[in-house]
Every structure is written in structure tokens, then in C-alpha cells.
PDB file of N, CA and C in Angstrom:
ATOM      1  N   UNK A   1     -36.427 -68.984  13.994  1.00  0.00           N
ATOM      2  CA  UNK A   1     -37.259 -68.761  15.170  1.00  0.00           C
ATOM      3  C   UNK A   1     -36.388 -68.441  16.372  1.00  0.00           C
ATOM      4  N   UNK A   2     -36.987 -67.590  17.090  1.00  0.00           N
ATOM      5  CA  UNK A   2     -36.442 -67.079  18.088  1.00  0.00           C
ATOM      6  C   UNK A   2     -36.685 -68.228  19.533  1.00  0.00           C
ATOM      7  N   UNK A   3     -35.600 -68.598  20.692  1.00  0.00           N
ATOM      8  CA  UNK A   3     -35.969 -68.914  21.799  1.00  0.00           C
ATOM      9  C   UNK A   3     -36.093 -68.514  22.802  1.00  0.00           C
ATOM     10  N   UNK A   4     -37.039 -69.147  23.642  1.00  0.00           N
ATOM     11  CA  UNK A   4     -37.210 -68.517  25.130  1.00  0.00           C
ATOM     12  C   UNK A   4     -36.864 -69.422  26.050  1.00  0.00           C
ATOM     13  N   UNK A   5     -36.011 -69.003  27.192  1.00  0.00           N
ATOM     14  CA  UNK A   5     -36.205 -69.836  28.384  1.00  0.00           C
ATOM     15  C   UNK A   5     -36.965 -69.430  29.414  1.00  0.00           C
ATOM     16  N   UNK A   6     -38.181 -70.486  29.807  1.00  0.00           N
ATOM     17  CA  UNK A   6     -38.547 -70.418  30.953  1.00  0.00           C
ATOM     18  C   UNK A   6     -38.213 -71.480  32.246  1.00  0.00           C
ATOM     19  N   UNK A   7     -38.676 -70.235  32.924  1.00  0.00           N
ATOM     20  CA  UNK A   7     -38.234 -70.792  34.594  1.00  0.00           C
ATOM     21  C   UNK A   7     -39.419 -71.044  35.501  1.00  0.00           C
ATOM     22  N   UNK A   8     -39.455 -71.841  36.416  1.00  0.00           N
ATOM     23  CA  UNK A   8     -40.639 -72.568  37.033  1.00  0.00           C
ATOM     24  C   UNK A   8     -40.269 -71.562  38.054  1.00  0.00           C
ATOM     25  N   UNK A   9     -41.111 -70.432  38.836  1.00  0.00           N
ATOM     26  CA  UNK A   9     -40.578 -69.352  40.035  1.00  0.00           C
ATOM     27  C   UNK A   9     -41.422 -69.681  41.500  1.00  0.00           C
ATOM     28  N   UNK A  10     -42.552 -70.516  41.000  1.00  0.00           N
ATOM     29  CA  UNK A  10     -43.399 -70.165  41.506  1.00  0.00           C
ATOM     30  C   UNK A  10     -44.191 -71.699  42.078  1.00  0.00           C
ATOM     31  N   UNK A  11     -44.401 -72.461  43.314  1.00  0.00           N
ATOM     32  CA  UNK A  11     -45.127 -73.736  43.604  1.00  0.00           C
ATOM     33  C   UNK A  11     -46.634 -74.237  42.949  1.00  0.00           C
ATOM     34  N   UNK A  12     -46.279 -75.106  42.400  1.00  0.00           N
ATOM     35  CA  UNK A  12     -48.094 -75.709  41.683  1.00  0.00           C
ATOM     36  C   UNK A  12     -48.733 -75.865  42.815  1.00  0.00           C
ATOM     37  N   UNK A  13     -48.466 -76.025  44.098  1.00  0.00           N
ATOM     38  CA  UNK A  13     -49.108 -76.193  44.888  1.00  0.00           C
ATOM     39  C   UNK A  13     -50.363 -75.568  45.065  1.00  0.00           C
ATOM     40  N   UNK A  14     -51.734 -75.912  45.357  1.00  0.00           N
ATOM     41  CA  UNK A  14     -53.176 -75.334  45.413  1.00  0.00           C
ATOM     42  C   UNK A  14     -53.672 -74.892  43.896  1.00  0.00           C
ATOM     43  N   UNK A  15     -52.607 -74.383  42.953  1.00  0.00           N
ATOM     44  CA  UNK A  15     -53.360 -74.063  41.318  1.00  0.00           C
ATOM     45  C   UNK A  15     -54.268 -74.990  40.900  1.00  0.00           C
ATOM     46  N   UNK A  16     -54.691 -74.027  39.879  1.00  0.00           N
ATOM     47  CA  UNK A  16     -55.920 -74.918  38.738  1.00  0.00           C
ATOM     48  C   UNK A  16     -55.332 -76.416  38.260  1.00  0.00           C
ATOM     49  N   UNK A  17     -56.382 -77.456  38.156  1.00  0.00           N
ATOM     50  CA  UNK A  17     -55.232 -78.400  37.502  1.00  0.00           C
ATOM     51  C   UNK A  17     -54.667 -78.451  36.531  1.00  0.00           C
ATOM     52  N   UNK A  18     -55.871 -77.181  35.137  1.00  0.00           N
ATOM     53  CA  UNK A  18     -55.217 -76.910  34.322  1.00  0.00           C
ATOM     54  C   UNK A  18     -53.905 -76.280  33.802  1.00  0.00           C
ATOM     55  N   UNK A  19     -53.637 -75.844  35.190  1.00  0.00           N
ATOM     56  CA  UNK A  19     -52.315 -74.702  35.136  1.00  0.00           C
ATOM     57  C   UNK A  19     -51.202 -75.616  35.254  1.00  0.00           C
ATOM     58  N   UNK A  20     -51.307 -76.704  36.246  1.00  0.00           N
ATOM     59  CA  UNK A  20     -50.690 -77.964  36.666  1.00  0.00           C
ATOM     60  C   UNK A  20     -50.112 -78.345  35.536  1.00  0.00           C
ATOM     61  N   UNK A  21     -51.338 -78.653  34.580  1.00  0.00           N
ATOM     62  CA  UNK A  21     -51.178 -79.404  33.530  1.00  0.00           C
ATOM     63  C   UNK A  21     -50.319 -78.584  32.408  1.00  0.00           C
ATOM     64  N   UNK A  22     -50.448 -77.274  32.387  1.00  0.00           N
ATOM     65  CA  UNK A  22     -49.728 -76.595  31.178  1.00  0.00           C
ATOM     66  C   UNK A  22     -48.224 -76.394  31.751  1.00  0.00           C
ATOM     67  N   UNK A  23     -47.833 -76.360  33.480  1.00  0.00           N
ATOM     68  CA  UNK A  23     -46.470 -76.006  33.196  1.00  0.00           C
ATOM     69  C   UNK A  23     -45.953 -77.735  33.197  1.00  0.00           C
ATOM     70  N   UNK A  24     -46.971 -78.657  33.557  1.00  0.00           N
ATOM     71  CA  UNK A  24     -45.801 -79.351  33.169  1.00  0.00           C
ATOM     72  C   UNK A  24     -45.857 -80.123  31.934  1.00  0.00           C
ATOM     73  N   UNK A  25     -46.754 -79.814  30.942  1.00  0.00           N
ATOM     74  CA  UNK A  25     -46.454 -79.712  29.637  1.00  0.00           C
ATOM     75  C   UNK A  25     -45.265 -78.788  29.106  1.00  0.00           C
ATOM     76  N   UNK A  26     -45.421 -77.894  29.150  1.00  0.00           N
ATOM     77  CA  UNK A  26     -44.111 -77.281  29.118  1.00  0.00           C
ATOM     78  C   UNK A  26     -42.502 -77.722  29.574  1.00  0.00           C
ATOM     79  N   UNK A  27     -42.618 -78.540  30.277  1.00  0.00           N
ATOM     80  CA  UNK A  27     -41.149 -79.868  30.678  1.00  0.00           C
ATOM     81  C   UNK A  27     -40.851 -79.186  32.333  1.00  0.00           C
ATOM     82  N   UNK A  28     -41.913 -78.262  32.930  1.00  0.00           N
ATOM     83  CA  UNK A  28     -41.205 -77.988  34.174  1.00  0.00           C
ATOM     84  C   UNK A  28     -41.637 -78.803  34.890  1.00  0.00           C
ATOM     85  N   UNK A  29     -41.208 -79.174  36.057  1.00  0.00           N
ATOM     86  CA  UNK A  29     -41.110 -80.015  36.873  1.00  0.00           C
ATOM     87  C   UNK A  29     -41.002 -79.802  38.362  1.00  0.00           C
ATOM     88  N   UNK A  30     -40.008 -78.712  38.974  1.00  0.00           N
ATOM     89  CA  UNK A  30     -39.566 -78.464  40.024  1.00  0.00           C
ATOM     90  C   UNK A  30     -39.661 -76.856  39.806  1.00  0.00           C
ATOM     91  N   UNK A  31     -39.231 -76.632  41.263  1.00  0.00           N
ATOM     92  CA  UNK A  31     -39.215 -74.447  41.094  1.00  0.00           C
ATOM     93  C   UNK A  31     -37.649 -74.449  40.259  1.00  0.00           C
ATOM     94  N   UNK A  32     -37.234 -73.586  40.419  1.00  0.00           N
ATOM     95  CA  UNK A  32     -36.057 -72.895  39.741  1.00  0.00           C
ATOM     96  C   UNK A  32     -35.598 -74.115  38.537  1.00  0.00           C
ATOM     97  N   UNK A  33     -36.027 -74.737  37.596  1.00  0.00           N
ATOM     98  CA  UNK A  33     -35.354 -75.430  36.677  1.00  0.00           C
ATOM     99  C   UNK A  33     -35.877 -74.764  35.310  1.00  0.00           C
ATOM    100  N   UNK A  34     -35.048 -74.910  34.386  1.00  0.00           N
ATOM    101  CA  UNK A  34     -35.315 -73.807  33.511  1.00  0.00           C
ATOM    102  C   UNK A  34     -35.007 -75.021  32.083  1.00  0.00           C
ATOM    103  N   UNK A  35     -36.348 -74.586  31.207  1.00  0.00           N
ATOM    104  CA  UNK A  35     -36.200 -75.333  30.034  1.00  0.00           C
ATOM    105  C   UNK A  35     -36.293 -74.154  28.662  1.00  0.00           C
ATOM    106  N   UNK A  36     -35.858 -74.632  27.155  1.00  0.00           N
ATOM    107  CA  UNK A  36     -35.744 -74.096  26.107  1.00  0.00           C
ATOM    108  C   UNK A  36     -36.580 -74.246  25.284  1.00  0.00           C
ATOM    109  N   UNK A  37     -37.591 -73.334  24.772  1.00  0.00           N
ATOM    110  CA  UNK A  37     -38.355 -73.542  23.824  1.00  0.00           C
ATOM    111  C   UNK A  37     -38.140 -72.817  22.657  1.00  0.00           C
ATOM    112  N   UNK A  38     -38.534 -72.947  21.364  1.00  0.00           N
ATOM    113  CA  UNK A  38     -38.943 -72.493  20.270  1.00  0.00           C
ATOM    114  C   UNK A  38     -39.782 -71.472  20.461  1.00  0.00           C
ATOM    115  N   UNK A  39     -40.235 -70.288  19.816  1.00  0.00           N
ATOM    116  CA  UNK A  39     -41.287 -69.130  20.298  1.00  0.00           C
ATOM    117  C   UNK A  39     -41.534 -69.716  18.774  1.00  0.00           C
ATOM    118  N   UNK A  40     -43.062 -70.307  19.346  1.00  0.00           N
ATOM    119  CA  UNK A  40     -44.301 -70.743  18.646  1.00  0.00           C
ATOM    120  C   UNK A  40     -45.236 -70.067  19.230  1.00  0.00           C
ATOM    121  N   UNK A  41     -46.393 -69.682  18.562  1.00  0.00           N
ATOM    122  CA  UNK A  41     -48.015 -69.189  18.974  1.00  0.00           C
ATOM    123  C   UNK A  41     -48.057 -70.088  19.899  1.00  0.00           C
ATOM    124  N   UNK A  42     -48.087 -71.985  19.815  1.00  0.00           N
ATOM    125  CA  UNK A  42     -48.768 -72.314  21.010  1.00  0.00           C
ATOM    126  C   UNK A  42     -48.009 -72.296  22.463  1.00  0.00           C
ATOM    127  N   UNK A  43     -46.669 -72.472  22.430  1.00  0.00           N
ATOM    128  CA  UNK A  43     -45.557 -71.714  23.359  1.00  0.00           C
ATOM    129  C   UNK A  43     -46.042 -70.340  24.269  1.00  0.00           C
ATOM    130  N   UNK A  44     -45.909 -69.355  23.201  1.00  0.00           N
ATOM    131  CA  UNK A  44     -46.052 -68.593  24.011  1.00  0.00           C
ATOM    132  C   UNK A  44     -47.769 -68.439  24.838  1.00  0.00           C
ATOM    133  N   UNK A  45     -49.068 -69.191  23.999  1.00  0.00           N
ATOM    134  CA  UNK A  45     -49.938 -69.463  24.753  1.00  0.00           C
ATOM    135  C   UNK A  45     -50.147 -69.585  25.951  1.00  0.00           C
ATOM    136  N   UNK A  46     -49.345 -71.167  25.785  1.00  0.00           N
ATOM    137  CA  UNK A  46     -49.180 -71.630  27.333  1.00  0.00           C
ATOM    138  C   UNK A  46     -47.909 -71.208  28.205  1.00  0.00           C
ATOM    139  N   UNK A  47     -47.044 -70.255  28.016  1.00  0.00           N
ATOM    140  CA  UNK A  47     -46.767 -69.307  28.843  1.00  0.00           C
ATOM    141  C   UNK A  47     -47.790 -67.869  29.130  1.00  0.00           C
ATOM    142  N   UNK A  48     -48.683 -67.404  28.189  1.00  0.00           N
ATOM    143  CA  UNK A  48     -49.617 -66.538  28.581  1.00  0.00           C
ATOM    144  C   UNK A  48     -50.486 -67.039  29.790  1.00  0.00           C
ATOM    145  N   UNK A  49     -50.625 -68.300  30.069  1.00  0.00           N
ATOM    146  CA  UNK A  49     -51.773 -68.960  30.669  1.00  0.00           C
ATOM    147  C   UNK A  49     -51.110 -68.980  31.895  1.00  0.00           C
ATOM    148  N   UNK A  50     -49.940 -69.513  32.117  1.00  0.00           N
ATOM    149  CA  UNK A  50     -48.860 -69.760  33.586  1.00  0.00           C
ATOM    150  C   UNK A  50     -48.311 -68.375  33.984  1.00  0.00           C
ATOM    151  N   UNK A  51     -48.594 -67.092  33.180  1.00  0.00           N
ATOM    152  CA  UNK A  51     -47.398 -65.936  33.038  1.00  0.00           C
ATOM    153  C   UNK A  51     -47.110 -65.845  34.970  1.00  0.00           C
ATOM    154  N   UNK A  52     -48.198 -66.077  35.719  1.00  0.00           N
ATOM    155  CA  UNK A  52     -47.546 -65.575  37.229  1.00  0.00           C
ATOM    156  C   UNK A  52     -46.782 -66.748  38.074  1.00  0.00           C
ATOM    157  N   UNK A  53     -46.435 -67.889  37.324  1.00  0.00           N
ATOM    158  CA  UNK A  53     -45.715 -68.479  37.727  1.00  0.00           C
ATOM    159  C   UNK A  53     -44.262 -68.966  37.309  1.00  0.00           C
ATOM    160  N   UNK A  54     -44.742 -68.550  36.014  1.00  0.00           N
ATOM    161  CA  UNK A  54     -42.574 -68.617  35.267  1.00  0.00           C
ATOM    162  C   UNK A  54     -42.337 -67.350  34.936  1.00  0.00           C
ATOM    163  N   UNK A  55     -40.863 -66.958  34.547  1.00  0.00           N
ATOM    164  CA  UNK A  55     -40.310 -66.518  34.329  1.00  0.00           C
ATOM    165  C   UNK A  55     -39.459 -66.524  32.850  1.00  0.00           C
ATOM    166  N   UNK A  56     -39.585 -65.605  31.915  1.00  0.00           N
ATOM    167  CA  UNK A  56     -39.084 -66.163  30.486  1.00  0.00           C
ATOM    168  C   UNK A  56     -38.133 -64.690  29.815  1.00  0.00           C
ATOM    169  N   UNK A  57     -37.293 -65.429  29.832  1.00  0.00           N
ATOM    170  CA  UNK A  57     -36.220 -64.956  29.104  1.00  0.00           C
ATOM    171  C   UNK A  57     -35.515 -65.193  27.624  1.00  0.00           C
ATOM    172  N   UNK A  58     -35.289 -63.930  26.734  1.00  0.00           N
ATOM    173  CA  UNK A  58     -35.037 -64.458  25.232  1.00  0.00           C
ATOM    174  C   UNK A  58     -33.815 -64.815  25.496  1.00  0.00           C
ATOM    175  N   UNK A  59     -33.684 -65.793  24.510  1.00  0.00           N
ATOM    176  CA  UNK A  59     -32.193 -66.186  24.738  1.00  0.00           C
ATOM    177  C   UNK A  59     -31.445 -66.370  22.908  1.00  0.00           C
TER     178      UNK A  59
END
């Protein structure tokens, strides 16, 4: 399996709570901190769902 890193670019501030809830399921936490995932279907899901707030790079 291939990985991706994403990057938090963008403030949770005012979003859905669901959106809240998926980046920080995803392990983000703060803007610019960048975590490693596995490219899984449900991965890249919940980066489809956040796409205007991270940033993802193959690595």
C-alpha cells in the first residue's frame, strides 16, 4: 500500500462539526502538522470530505 501525508492548511474554526470531527480523526490537531497514513478507501474518504482544508502528498 501506498502512503499519503496530510497536512492540516486550513483553521476548524466556524466548520461543520462533522468536518471537526473527521480531521481530527485523522490525528490532525493544529494548522501546519502533518501526519502518515496508509491509502485505504476509508482514508482517502475522509480526506475527500476535508479536501479544502488539508493538503496531501504521496510519499
Amino acid at each position: 500500500m501506498a502512503k499519503v501525508k496530510v497536512t492540516l492548511v486550513k483553521s476548524l474554526i466556524g466548520r461543520k462539526k462533522a468536518h471537526i470531527a473527521t480531521v481530527n480523526a485523522l490525528g490532525l490537531r493544529k494548522i501546519r502538522k502533518c501526519v502518515e497514513h496508509e491509502e485505504t478507501p476509508q482514508i482517502k474518504g475522509m480526506i475527500n470530505k476535508v479536501s479544502y482544508l488539508v493538503k496531501v502528498e504521496q510519499v
